[in-house]
Protein backbone atom coordinates (compact mmCIF):
# COMPACT_ATOMS: atom_id res chain seq x y z
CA UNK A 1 -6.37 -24.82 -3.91
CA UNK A 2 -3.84 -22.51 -2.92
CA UNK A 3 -2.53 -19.07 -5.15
CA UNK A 4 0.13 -20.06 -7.53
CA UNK A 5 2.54 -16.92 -5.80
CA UNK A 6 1.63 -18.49 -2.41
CA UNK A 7 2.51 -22.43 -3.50
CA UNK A 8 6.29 -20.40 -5.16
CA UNK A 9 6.93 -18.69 -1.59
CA UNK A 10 5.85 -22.18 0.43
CA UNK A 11 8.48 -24.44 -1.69
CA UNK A 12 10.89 -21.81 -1.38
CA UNK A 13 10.23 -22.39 2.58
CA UNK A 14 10.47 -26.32 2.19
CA UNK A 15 13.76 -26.73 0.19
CA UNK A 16 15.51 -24.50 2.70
CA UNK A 17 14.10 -26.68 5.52
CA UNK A 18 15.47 -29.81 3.32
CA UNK A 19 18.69 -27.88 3.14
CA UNK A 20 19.12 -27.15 6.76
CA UNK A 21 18.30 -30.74 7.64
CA UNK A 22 21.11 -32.30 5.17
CA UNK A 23 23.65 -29.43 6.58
CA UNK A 24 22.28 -30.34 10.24
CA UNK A 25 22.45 -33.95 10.11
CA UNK A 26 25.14 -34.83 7.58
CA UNK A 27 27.36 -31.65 8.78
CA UNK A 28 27.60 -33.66 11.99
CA UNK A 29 28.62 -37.06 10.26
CA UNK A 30 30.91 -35.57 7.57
CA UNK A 31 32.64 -33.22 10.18
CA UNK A 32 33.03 -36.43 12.20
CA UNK A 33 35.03 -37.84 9.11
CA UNK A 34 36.76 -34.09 8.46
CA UNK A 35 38.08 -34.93 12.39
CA UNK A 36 39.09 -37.94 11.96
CA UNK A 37 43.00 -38.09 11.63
CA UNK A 38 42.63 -34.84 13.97
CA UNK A 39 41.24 -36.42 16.96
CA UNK A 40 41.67 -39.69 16.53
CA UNK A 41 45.29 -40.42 17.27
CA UNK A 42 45.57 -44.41 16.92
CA UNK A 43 42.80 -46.60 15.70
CA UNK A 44 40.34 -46.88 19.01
CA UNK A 45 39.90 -43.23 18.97
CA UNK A 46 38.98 -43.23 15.30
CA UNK A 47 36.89 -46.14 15.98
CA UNK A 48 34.83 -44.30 18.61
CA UNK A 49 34.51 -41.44 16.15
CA UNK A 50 33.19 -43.19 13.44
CA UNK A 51 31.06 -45.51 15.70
CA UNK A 52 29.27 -42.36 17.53
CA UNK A 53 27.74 -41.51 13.91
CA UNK A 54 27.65 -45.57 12.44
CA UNK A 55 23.89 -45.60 13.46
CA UNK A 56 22.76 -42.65 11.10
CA UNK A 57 25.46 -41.48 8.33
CA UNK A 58 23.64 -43.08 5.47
CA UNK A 59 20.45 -41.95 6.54
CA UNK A 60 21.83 -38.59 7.23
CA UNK A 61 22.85 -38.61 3.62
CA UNK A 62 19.36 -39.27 2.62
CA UNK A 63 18.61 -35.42 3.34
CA UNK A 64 21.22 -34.74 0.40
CA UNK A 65 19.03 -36.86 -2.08
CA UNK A 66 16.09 -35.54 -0.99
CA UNK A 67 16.79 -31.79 -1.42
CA UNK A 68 17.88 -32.85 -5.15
CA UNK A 69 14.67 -34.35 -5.92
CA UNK A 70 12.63 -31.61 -4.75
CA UNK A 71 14.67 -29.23 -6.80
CA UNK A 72 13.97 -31.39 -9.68
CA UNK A 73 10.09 -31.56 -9.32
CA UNK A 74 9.94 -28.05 -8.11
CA UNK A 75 11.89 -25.83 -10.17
CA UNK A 76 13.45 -28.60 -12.89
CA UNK A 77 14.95 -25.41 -14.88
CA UNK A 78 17.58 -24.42 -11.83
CA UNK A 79 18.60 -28.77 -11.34
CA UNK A 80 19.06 -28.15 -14.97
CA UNK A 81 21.32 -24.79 -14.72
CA UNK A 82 22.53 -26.10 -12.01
CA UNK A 83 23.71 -29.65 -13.22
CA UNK A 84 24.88 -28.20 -16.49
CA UNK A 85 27.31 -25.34 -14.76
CA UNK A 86 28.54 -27.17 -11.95
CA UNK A 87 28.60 -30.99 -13.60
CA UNK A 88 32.18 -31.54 -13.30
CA UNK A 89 32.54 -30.59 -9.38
CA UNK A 90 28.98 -32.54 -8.70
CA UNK A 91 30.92 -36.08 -10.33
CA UNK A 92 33.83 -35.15 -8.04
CA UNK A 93 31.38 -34.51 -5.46
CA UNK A 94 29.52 -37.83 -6.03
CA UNK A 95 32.34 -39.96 -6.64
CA UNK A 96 33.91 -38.93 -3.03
CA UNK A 97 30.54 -39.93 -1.26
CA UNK A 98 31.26 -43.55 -2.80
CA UNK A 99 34.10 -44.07 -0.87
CA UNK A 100 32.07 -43.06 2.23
CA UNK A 101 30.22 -45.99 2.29
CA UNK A 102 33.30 -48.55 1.25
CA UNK A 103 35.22 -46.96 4.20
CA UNK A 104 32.26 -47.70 6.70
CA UNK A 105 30.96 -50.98 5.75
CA UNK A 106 34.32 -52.36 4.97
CA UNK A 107 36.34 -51.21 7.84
CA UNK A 108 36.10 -54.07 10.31
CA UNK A 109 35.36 -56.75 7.55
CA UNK A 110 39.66 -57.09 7.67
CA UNK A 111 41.41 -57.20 11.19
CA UNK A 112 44.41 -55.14 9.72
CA UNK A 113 45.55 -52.09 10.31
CA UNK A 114 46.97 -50.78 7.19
CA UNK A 115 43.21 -51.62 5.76
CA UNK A 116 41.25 -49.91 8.50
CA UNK A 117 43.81 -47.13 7.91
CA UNK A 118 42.72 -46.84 4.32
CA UNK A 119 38.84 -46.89 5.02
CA UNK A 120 39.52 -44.11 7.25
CA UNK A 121 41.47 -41.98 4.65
CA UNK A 122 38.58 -43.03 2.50
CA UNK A 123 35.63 -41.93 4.93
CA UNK A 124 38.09 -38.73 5.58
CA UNK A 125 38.24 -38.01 1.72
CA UNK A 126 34.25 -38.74 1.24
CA UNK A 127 33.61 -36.19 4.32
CA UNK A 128 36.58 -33.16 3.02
CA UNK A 129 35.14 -33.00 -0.95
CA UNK A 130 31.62 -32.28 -0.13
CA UNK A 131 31.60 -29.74 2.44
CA UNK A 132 34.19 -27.67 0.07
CA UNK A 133 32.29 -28.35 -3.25
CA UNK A 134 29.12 -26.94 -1.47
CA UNK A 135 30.90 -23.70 -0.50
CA UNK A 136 32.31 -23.55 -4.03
CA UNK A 137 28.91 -23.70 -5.49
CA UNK A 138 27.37 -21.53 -3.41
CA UNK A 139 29.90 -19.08 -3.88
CA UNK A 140 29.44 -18.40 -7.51
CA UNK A 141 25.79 -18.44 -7.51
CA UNK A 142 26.64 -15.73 -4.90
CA UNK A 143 28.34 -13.91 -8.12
CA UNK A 144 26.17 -15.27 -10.48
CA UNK A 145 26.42 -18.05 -13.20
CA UNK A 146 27.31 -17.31 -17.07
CA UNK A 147 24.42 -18.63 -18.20
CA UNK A 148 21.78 -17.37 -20.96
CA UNK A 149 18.72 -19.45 -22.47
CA UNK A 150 17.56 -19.60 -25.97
CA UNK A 151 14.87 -19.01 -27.60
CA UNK A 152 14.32 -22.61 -27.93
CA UNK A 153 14.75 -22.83 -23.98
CA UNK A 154 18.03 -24.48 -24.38
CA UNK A 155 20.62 -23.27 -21.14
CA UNK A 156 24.12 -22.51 -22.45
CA UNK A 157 26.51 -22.41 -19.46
CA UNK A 158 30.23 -20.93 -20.54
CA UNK A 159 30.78 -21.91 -16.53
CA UNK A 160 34.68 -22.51 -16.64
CA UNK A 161 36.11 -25.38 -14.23
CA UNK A 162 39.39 -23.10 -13.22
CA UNK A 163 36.74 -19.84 -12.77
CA UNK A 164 35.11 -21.69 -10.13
CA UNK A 165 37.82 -21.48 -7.26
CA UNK A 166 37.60 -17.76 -7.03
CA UNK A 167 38.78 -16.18 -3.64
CA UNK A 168 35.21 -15.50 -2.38
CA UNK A 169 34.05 -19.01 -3.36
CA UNK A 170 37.00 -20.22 -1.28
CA UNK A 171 36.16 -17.82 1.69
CA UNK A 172 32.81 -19.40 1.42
CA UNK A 173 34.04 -22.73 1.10
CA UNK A 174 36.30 -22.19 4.03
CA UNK A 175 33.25 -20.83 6.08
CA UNK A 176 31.05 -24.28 5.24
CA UNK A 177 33.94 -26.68 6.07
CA UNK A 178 34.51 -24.86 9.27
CA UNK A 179 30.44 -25.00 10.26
CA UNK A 180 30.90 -28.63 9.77
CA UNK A 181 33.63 -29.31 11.54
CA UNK A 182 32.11 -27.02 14.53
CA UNK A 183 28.69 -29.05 14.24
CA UNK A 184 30.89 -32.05 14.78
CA UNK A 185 32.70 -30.95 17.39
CA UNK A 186 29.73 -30.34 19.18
CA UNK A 187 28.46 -34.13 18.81
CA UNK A 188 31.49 -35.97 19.65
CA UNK A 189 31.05 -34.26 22.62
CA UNK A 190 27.55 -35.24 23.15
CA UNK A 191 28.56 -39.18 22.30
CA UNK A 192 32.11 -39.54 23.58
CA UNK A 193 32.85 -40.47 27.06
CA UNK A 194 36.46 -39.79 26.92
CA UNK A 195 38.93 -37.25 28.31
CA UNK A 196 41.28 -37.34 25.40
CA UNK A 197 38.85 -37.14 22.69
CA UNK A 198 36.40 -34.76 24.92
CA UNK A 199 39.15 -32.19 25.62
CA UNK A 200 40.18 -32.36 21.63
CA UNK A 201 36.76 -31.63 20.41
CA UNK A 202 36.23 -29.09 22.83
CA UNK A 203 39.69 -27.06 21.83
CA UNK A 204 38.16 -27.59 18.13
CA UNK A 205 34.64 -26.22 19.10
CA UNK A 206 36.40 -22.76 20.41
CA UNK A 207 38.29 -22.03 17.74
CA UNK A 208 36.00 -23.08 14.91
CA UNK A 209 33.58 -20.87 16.60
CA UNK A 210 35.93 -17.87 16.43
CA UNK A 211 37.18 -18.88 12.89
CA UNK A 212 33.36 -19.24 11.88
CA UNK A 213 32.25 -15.43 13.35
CA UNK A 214 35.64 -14.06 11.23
CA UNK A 215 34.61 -15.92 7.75
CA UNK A 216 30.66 -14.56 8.41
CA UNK A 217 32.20 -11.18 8.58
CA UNK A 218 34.64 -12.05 5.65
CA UNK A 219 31.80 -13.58 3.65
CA UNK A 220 29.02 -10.64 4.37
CA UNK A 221 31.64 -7.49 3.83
CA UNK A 222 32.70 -9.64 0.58
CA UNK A 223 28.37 -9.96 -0.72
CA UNK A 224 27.35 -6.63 0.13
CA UNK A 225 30.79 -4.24 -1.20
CA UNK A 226 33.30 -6.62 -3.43
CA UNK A 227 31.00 -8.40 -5.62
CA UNK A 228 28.18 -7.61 -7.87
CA UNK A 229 24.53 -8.66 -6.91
CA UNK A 230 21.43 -8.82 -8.53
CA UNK A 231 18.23 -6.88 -7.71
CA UNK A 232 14.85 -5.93 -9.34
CA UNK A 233 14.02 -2.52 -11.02
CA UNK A 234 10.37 -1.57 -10.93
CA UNK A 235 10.29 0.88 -13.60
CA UNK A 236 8.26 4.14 -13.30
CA UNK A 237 6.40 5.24 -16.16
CA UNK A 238 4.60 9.25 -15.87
CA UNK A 239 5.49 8.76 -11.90
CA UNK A 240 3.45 5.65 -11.81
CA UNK A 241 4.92 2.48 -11.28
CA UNK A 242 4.51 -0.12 -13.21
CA UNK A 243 4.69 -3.67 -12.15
CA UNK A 244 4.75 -5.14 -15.13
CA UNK A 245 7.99 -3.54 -16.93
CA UNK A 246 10.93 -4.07 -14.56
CA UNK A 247 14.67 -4.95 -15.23
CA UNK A 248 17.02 -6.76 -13.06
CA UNK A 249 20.30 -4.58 -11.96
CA UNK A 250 23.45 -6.19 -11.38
CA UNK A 251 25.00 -3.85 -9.30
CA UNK A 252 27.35 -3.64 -6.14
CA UNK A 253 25.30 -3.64 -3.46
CA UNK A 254 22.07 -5.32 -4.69
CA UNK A 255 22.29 -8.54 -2.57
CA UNK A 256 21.92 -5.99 0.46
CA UNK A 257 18.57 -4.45 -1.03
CA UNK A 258 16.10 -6.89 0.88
CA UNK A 259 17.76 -5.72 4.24
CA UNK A 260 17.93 -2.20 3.58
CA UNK A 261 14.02 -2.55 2.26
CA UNK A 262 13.45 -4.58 6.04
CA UNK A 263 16.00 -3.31 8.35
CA UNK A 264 14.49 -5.94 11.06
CA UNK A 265 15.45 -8.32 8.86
CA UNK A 266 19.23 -7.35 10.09
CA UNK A 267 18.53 -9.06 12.73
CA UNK A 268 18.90 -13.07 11.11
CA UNK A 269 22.95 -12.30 10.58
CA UNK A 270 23.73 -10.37 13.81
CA UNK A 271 22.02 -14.01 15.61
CA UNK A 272 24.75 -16.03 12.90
CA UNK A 273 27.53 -13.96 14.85
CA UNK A 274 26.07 -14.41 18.40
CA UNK A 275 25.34 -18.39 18.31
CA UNK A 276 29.21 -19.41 17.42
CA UNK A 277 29.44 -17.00 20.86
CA UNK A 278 27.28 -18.84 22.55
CA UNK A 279 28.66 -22.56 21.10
CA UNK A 280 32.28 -20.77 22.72
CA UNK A 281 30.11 -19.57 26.05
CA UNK A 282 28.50 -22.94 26.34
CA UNK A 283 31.15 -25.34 25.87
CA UNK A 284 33.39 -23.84 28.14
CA UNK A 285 30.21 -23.95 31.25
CA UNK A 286 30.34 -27.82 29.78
CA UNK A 287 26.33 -27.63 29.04
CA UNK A 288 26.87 -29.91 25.89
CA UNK A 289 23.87 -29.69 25.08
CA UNK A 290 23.06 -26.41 24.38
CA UNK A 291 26.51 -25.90 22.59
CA UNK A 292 25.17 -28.19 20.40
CA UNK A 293 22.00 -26.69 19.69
CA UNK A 294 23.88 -23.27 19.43
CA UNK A 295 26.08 -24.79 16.81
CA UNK A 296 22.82 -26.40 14.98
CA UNK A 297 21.04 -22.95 15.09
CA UNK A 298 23.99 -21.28 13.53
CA UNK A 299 23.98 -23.62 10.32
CA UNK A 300 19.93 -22.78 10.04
CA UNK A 301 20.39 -18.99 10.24
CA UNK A 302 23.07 -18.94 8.36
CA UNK A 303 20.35 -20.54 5.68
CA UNK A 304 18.40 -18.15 6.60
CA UNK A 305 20.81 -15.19 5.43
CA UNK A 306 21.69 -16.80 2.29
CA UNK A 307 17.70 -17.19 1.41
CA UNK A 308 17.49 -13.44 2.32
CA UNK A 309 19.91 -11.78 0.40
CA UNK A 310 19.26 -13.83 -2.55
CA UNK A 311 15.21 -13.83 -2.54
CA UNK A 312 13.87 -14.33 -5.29
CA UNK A 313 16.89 -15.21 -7.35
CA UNK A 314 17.65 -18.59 -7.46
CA UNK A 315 20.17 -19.04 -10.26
CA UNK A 316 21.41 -15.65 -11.76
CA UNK A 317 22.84 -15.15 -14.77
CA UNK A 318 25.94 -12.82 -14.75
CA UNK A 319 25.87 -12.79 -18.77
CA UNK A 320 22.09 -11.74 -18.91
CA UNK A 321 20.54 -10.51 -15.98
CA UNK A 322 17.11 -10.67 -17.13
CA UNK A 323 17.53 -14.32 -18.07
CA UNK A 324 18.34 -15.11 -14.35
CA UNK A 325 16.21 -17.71 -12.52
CA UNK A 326 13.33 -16.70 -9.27
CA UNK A 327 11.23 -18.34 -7.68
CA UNK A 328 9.15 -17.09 -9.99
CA UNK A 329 9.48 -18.16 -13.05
CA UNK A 330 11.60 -21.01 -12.47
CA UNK A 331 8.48 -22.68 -10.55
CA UNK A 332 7.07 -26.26 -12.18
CA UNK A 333 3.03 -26.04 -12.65
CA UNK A 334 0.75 -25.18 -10.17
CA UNK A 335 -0.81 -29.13 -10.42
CA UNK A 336 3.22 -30.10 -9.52
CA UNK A 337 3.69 -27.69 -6.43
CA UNK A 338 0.20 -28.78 -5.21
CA UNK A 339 0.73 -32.64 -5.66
CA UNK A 340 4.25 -32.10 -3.97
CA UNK A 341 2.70 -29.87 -1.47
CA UNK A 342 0.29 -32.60 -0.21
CA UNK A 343 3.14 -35.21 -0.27
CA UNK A 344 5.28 -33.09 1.98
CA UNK A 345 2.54 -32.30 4.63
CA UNK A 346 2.09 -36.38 5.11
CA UNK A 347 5.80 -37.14 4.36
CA UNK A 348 7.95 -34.84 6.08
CA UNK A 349 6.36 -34.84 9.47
CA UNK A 350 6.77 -38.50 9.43
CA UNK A 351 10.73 -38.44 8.52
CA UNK A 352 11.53 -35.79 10.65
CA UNK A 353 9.46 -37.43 13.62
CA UNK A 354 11.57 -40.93 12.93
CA UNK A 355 14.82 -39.30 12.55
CA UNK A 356 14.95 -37.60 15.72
CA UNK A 357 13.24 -41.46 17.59
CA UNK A 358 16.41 -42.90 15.92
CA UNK A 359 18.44 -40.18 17.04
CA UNK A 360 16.92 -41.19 20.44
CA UNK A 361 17.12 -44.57 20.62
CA UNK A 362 20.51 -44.88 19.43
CA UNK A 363 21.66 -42.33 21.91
CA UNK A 364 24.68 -43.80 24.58
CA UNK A 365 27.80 -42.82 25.54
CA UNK A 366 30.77 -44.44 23.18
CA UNK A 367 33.59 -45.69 25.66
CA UNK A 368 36.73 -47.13 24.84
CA UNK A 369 35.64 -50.01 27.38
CA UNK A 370 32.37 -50.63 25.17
CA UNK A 371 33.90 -50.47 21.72
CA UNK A 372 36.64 -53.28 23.33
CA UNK A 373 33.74 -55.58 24.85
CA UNK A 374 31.83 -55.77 21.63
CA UNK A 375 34.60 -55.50 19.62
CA UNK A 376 32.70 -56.92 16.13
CA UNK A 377 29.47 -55.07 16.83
CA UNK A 378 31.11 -52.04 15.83
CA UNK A 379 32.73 -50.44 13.14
């Protein structure tokens, strides 16, 4: 059986994988909806939108349920933090992916177009509120969480609704709407055979690739200099350290300690600035597929960044440092991680393996011509 420390670090590894598979795969669909009214300029555009992600939205949204049950068996104390700080923005978060599936399955049920127009404000709605609500949340665990923990292990959040929509929150809630939107951009151009709709989502793809390089810069200068971070103290004791007595500072500065400890470790942001170059470089030579890979690589090294600057912290707390969560000792048993462990070496292979033979499969070129033909086999 594997080291306790080793099973923390692995799970640590497999939620960000979950993570960049929900922001991969549902960042394509809910940019799609994002797009909508933007592209889409009368209802057979729209139509070809929405059909070009029909096949695999609701299993795209899977990934979203998936990375909140593994938080739950793996470190239950942070879904509890979590739940408890942010649980007014994740019911307005929930309650706009309900219309998502009303605006889908109901849009061709009624040959009208004042209805269809409303399921498409509805999927457009469902698609907006979650991208932003993730960039909110993220954002203040950036700046840490007002939270503290009893001696009866009882959280107290004194999380404020207004204090959440902060300007670096919104920075970073600009920055995730715009890396959907740019993963979506991408894909309609992969699925769309249209000159309209191609030369719309390629104009989109440019400039959310330049927006997306200014907000990383925005976002990083903003982490490192303009808000406080959170890093560990060894203490030294008669010039010997001690790694049993340390304190966690919360400090300017301190989310750039793991990079100044590993400078090659620079390297995973300077690639989050180059791929939106290359999504610009490769779009414009028309290689769609490799502008969509580019755009793909940018949302999993931009994971990679976040996991990096905050390692270990999970959840801190900006009240009481020391009662802020790791990957440590926010961990469920070491019988949990290895049970999970085992699950996730059968399971995830296998999902991953029949997403990407759906993904193939389902693969053809959405025409205007097509969606006309078969006009009630589609959305």
């Amino acid at each position: 059986m594997l080291d306790y420390n080793i099973l923390c670090i692995i799970w640590w590894f497999l939620i960000g994988i979950l993570v960049i598979g929900f922001l991969i795969t549902d960042g394509l669909d809910m940019g799609v909806g994002i797009l909508l009214f933007i592209i889409g300029k009368n209802n057979l555009e729209r139509r070809m939108m929405i059909n070009s992600i029909a096949p695999h939205w609701d299993g795209n949204q899977v990934w979203l349920i998936t990375v909140g049950g593994a938080l739950f068996a793996a470190w239950p104390i942070v879904y509890a933090t979590l739940f408890s700080s942010f649980y007014i923005v994740m019911i307005i978060m929930l309650l706009s992916l309900f219309l998502r599936p009303v605006g889908f399955e109901y849009r061709s049920k009624i040959k009208n177009n004042k209805w269809q127009n409303i399921c498409d404000i509805l999927i457009s709605i469902g698609s907006i509120v979650p991208p932003f609500i993730i960039g909110i949340a993220m954002g203040n665990l950036l700046k840490g969480i007002p939270f503290y923990i009893d001696k009866y292990f009882y959280i107290h959040s004194t999380l404020n609704f207004l204090n959440l929509f902060n300007i670096f929150s919104i920075i970073i809630s600009i920055t995730s709407l715009t890396m959907f939107i740019n993963q979506a951009s991408t894909y309609l151009q992969l699925r769309i055979n249209d000159k309209y709709i191609s030369y719309k989502a390629y104009i989109i793809t440019q400039i959310s690739s330049i927006i997306l390089i200014i907000f990383f810069i925005l976002s990083f200068i903003n982490t490192i200099f303009y808000i406080k971070g959170y890093k560990f103290n060894l203490l030294i004791i008669n010039n010997i350290m001690d790694l049993n007595k340390k304190e966690i500072l919360h400090t300017y500065g301190s989310w750039f300690s793991n990079f100044q400890t590993h400078h090659y470790l620079l390297i995973i942001p300077l690639i989050c600035l180059i791929l939106p170059i290359g999504t610009i470089i490769y779009s414009q030579f028309k290689n769609k597929i490799m502008t969509f890979i580019c755009s793909s690589l940018t949302i999993t090294f931009v994971v990679f960044t976040i996991g990096i600057t905050m390692f270990p912290f999970i959840v801190p707390s900006s009240i009481i440092p020391s009662h802020s969560l790791t990957m440590w000792n926010a961990a469920s048993s070491k019988l949990t991680l290895s049970v999970m462990l085992y699950a996730a070496i059968i399971f995830v292979p296998i999902v991953l393996s029949y997403t990407i033979w759906c993904y193939k499969k389902m693969f053809f070129l959405i025409t205007k011509e097509e969606i006309k033909k078969n006009t009630n086999n589609y959305y």
